[in-house]
N, C-alpha and C. Protein backbone atom coordinates (compact mmCIF):
# COMPACT_ATOMS: atom_id res chain seq x y z
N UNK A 1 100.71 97.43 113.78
CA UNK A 1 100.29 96.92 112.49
C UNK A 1 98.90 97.45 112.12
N UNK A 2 98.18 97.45 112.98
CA UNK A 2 96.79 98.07 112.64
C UNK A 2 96.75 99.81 112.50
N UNK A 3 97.93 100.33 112.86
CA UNK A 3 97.76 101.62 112.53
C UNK A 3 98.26 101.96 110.95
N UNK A 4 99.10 100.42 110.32
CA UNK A 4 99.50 100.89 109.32
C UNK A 4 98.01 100.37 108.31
N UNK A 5 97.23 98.90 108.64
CA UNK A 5 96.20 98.74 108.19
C UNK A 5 95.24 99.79 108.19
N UNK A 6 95.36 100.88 109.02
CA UNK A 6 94.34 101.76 109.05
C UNK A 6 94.67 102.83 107.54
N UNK A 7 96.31 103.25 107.62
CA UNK A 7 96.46 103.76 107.44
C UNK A 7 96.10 103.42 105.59
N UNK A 8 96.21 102.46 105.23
CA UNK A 8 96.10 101.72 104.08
C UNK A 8 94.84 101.83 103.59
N UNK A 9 93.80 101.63 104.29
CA UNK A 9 92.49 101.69 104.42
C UNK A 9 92.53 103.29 103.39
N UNK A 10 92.51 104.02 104.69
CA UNK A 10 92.14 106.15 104.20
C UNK A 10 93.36 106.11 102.79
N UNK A 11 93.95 105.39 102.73
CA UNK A 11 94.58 105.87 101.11
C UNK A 11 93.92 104.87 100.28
N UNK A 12 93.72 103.98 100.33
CA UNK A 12 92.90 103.18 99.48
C UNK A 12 91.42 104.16 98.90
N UNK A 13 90.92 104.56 100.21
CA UNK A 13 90.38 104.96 99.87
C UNK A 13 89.89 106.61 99.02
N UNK A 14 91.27 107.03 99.32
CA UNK A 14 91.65 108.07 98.77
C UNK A 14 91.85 108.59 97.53
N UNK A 15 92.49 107.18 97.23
CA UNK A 15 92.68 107.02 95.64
C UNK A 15 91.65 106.41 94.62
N UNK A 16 90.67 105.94 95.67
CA UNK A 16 89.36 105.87 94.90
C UNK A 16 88.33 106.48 94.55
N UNK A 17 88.08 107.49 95.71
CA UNK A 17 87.42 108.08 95.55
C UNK A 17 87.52 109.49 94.16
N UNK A 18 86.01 109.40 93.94
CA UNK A 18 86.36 109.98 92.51
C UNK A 18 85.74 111.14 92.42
N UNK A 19 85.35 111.73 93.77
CA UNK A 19 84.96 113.47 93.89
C UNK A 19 86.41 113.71 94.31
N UNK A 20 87.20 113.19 94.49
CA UNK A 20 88.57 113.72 94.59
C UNK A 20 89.76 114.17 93.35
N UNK A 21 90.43 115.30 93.54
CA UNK A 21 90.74 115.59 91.92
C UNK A 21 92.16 114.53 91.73
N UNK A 22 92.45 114.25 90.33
CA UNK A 22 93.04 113.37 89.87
C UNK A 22 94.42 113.56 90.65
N UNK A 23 94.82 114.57 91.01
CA UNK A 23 96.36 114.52 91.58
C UNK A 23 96.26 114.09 92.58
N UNK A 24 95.26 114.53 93.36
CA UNK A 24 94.93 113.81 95.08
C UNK A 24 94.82 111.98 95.00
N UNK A 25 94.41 111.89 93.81
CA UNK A 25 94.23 110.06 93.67
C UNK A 25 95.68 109.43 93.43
N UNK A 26 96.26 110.05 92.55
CA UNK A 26 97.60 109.88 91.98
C UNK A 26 98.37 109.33 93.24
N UNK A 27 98.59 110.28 94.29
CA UNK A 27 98.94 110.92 95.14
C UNK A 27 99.00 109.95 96.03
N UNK A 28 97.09 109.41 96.85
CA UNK A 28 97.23 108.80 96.98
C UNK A 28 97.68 107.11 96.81
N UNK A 29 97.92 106.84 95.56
CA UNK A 29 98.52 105.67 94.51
C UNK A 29 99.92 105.46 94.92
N UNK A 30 100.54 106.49 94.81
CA UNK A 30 102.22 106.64 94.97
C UNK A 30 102.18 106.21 96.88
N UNK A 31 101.15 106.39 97.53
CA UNK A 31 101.81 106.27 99.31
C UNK A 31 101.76 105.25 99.40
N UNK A 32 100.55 104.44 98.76
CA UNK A 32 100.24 103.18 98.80
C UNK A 32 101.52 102.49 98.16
N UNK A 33 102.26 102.45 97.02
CA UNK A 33 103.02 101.93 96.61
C UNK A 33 104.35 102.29 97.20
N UNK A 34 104.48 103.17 98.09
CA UNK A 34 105.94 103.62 98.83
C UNK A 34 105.43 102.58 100.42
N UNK A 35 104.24 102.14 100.33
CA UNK A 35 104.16 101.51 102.18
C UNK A 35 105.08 99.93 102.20
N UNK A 36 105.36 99.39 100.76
CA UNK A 36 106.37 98.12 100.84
C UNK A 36 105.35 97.21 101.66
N UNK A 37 104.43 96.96 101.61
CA UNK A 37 104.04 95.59 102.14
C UNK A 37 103.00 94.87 101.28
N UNK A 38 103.00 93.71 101.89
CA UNK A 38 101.81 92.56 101.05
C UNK A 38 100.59 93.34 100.78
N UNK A 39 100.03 93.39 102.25
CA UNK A 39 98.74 94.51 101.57
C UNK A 39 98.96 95.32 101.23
N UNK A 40 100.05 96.38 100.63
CA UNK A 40 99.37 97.42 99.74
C UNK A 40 100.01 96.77 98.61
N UNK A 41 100.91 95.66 98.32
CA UNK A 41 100.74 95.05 97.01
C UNK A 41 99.53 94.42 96.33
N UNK A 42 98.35 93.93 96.94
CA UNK A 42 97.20 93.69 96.81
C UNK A 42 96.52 94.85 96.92
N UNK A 43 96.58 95.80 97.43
CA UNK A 43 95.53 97.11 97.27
C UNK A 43 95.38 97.54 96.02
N UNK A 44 97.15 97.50 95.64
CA UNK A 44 97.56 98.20 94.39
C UNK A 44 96.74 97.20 92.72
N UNK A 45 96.93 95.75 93.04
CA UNK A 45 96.46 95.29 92.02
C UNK A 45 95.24 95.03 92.29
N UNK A 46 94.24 95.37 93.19
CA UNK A 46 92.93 95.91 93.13
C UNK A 46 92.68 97.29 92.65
N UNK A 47 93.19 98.43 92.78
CA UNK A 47 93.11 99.41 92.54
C UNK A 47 93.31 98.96 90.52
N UNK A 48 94.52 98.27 89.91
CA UNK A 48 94.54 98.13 88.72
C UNK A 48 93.09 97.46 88.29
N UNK A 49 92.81 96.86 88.94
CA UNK A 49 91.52 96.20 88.05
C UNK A 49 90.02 97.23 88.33
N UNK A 50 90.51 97.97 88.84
CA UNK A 50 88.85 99.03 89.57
C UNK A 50 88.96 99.69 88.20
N UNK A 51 87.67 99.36 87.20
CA UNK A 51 87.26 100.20 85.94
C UNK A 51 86.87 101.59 86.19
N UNK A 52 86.37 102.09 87.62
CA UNK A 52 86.44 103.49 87.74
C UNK A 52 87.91 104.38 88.08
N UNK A 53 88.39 104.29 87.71
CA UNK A 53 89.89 104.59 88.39
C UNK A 53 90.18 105.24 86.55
N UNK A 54 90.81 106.01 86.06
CA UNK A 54 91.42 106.64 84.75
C UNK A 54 92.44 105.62 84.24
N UNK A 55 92.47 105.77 82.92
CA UNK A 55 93.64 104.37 82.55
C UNK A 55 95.13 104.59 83.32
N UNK A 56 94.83 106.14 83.37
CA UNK A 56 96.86 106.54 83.85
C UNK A 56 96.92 106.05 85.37
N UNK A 57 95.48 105.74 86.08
CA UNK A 57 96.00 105.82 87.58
C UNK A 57 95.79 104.48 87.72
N UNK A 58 95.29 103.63 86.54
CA UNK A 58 95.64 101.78 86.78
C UNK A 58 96.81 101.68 86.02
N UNK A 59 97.33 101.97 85.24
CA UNK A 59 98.47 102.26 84.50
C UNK A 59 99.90 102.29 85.88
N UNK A 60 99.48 103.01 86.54
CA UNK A 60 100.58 103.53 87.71
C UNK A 60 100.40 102.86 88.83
N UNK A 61 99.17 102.04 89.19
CA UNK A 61 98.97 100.98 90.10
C UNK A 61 99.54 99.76 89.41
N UNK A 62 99.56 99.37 88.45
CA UNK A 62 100.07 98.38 87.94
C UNK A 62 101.92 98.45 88.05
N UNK A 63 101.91 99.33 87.52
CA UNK A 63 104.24 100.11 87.99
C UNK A 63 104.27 99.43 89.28
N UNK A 64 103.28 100.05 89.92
CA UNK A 64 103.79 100.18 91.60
C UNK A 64 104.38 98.82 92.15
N UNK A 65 103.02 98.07 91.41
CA UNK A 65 102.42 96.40 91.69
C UNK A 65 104.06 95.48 91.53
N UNK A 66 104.70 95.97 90.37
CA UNK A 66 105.68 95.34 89.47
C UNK A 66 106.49 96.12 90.19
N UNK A 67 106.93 96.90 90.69
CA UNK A 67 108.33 97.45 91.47
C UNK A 67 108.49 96.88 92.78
N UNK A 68 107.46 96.44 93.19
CA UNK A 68 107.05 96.10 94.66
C UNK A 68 107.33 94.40 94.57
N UNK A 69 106.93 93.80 93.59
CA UNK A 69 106.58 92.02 93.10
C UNK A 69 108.43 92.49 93.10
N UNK A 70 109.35 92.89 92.06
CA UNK A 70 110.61 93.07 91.96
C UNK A 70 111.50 93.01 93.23
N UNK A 71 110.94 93.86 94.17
CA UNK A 71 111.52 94.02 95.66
C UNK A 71 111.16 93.36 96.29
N UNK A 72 110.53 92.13 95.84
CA UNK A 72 110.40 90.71 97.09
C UNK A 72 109.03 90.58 97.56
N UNK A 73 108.01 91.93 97.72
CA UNK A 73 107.38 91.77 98.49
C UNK A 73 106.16 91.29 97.93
């Protein structure tokens, strides 16, 4: 479990970071929302409310949030 918490962590942070180019954030957005669990359903609707993030990549954290809430988790 902590290797997947880790793993959650380096994409969280991946997708935040903003010397990183927009597809690499994207990118990371979509792994986070393919990991199916509680925490990255909470990563994801943190990531929607982070005002540094582009409208399209809270836009697509928010999808993720709602496909994931849909599938139970």
């Amino acid at each position: 479990m902590s290797e997947q918490t880790g793993e959650l962590k380096d994409l969280v942070a991946a997708a935040t970071n903003m010397n990183f180019p927009l597809k690499l954030r994207v990118e990371a957005i979509e792994s986070v929302g393919n990991m199916g669990n509680h925490e990255s359903l909470l990563a994801l609707l943190d990531m929607a409310g982070n005002e540094q993030l582009t409208k399209k990549e809270r836009e697509l954290a928010v999808k993720l949030a709602g496909n994931m809430i849909k599938a139970g988790y």
